[in-house]
N, C-alpha and C. Protein backbone atom coordinates (compact mmCIF):
# COMPACT_ATOMS: atom_id res chain seq x y z
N UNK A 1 0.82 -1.19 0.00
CA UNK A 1 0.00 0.00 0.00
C UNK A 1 0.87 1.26 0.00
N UNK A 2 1.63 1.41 1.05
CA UNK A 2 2.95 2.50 0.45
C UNK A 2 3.46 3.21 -0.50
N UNK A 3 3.97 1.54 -0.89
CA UNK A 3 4.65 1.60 -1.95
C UNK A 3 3.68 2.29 -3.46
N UNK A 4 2.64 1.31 -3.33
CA UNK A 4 1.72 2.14 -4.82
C UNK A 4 1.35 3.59 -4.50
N UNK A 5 1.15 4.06 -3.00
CA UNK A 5 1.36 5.60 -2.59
C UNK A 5 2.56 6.08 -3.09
N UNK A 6 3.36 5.86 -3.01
CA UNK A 6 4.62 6.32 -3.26
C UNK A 6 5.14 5.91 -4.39
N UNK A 7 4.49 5.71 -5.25
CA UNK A 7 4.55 5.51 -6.99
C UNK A 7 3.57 6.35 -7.68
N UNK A 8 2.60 6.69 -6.86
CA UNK A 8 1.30 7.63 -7.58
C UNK A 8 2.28 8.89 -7.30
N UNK A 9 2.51 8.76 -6.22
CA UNK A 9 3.25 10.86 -5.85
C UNK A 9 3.92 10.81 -6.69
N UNK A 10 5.16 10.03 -7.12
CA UNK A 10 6.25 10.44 -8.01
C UNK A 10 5.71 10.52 -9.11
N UNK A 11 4.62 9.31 -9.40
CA UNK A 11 4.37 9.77 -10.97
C UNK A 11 3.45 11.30 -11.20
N UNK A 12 2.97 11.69 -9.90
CA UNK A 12 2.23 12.58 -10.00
C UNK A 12 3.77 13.79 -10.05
N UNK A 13 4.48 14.09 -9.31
CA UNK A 13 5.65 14.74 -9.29
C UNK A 13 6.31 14.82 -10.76
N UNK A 14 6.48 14.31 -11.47
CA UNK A 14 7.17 13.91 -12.48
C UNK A 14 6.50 14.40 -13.51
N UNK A 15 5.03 14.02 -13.66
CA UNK A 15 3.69 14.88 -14.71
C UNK A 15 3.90 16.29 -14.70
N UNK A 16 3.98 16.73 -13.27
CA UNK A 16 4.02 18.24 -13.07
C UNK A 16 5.08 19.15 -13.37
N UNK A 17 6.27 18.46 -13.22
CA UNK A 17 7.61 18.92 -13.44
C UNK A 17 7.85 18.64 -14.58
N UNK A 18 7.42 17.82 -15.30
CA UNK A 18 7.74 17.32 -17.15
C UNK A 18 6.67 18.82 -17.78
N UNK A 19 5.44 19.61 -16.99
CA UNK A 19 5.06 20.19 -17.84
C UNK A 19 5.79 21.69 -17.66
N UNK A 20 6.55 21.77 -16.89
CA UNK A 20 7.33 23.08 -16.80
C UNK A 20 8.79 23.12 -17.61
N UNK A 21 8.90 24.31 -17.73
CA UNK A 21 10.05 24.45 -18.92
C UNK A 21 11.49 25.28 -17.55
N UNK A 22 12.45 23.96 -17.40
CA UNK A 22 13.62 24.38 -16.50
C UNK A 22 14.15 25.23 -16.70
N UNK A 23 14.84 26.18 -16.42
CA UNK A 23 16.24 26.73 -16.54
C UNK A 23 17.11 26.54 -17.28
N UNK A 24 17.92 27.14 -18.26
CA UNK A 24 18.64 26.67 -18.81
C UNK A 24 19.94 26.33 -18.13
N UNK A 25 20.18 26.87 -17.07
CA UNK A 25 21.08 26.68 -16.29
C UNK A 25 20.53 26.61 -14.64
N UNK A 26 20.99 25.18 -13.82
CA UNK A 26 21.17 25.50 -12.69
C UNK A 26 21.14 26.37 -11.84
N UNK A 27 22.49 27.04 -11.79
CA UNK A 27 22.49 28.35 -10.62
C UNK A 27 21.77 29.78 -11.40
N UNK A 28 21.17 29.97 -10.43
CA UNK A 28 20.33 31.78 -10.69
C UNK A 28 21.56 32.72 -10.86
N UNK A 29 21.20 33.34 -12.16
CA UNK A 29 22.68 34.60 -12.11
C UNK A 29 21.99 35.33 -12.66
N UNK A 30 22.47 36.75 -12.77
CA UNK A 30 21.71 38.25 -13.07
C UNK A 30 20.98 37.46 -14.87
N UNK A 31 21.99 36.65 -15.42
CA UNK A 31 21.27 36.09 -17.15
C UNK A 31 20.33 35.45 -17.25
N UNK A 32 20.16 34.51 -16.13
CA UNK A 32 18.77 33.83 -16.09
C UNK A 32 17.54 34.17 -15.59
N UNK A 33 17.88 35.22 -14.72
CA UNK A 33 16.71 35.56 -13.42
C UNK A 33 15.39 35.50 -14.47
N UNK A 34 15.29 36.38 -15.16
CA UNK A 34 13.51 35.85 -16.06
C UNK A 34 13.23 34.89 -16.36
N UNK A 35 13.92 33.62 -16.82
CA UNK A 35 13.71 32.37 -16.87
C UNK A 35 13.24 31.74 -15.59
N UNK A 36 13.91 32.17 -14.34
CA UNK A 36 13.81 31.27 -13.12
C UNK A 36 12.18 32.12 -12.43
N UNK A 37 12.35 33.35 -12.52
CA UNK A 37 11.01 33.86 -12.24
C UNK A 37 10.11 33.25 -12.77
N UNK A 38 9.91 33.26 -13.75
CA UNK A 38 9.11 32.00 -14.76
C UNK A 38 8.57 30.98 -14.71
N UNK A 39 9.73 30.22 -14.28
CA UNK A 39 9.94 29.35 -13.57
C UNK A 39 9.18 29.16 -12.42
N UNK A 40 9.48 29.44 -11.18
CA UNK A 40 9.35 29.86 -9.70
C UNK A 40 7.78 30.02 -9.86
N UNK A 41 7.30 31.38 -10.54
CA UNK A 41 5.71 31.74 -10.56
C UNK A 41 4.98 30.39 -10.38
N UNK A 42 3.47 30.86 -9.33
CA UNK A 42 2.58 29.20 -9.96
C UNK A 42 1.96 29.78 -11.22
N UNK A 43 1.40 28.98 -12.12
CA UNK A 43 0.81 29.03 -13.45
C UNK A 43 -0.34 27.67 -13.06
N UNK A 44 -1.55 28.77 -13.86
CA UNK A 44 -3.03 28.37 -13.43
C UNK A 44 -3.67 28.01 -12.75
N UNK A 45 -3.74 26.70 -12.25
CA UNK A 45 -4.60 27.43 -10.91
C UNK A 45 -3.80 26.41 -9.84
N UNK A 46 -2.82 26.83 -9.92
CA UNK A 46 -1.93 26.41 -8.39
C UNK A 46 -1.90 27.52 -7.39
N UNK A 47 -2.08 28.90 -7.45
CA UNK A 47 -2.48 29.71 -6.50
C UNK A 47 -4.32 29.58 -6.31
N UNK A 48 -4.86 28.99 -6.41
CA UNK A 48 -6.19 28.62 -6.41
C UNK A 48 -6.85 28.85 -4.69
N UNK A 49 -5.87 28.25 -4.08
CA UNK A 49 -6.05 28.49 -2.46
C UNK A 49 -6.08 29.79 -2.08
N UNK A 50 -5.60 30.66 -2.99
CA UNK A 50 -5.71 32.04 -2.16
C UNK A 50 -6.99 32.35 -2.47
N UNK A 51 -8.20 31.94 -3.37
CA UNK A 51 -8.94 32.75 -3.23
C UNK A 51 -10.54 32.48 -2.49
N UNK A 52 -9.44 31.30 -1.53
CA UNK A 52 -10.71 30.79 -0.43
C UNK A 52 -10.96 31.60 0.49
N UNK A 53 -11.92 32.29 0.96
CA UNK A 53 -11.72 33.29 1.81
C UNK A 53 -12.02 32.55 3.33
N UNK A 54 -10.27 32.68 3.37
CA UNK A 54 -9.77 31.82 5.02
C UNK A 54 -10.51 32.61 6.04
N UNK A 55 -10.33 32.08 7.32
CA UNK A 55 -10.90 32.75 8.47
C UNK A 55 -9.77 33.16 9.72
N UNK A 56 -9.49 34.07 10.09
CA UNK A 56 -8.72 34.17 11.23
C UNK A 56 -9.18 33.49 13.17
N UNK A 57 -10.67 33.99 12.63
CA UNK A 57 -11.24 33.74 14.17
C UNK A 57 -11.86 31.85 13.97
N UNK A 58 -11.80 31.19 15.25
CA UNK A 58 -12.58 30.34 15.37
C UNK A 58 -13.63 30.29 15.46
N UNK A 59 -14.46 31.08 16.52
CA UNK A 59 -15.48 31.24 16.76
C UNK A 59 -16.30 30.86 15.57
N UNK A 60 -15.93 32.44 15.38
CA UNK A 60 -16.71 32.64 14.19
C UNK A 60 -17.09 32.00 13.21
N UNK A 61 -15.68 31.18 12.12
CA UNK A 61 -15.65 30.16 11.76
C UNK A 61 -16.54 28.84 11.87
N UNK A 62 -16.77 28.38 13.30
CA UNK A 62 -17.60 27.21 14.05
C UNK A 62 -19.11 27.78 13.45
N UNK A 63 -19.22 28.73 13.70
CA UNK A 63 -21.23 29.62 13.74
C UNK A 63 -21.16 29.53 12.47
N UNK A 64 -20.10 30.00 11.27
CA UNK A 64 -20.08 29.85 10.01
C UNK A 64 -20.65 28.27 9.03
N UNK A 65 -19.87 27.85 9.79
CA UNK A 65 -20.05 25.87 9.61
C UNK A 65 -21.26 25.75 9.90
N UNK A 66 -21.16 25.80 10.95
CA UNK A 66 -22.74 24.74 11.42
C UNK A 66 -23.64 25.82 10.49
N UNK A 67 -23.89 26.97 10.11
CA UNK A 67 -25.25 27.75 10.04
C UNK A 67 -24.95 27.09 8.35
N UNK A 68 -23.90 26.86 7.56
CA UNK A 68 -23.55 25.99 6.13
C UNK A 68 -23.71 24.46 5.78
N UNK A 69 -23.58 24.36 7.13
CA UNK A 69 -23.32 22.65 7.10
C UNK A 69 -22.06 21.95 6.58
N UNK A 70 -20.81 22.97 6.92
CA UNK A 70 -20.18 22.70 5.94
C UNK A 70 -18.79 22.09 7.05
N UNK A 71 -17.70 21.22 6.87
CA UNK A 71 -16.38 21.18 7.89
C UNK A 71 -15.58 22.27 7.74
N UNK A 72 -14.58 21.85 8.94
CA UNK A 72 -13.59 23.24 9.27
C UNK A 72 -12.09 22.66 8.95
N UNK A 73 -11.41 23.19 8.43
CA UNK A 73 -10.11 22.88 8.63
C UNK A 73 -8.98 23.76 9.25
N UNK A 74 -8.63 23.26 10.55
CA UNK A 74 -7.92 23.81 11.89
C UNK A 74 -6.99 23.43 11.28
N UNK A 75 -5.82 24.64 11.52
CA UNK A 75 -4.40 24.77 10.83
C UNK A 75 -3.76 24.98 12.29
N UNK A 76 -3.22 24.15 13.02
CA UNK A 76 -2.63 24.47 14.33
C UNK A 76 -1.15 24.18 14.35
N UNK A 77 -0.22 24.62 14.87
CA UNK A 77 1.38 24.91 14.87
C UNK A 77 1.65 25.29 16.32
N UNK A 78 2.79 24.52 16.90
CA UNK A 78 3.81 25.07 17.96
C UNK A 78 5.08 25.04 17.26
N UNK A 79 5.45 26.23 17.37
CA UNK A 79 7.18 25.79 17.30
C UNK A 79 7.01 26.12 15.86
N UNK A 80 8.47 26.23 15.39
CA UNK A 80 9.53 26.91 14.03
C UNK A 80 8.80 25.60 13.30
N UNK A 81 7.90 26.08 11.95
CA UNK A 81 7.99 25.17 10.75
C UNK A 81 8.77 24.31 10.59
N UNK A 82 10.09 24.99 10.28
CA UNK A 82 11.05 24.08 9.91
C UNK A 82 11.51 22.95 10.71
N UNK A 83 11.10 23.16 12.31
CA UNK A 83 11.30 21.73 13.03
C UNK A 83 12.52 21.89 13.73
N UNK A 84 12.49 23.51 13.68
CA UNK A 84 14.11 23.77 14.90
C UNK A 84 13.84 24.36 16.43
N UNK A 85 12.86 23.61 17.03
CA UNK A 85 12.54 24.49 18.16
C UNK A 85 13.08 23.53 18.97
């Protein structure tokens, strides 16, 4: 079961990255930077999430749901992202 998980991601990884056009070079230097911007940007609708209109408050959020019928998704964090705390 993993394993076919972890054959769908890559092939899914691999689809996504085969449809973008690399760099012609590796390292970023003042000659490439428009290519890598390019690059870098999301294209179509991979910024798609921004135009969910998130909620800051819970509360509110909860009265929102139930009066929709709809679930919540709680984004909760202690500590440095990166996993250096």
């Amino acid at each position: 079961m993993k394993i076919s998980a972890a054959l769908l991601s890559l092939t899914w990884i691999i689809t996504v990255h085969a449809q973008q056009q690399a760099p012609s070079s590796t390292t970023p230097t003042l000659d490439n930077f428009r290519e890598w911007v390019s690059y870098i940007r999301p294209e179509g609708d991979e910024d798609a999430w921004r135009e969910i209109p998130w909620r800051n408050n819970f509360i509110p959020a909860v009265e929102e749901a139930k009066a929709l019928d709809r679930p919540i998704l709680l984004w909760a964090m202690n500590g440095n992202p990166c996993g250096e705390t």
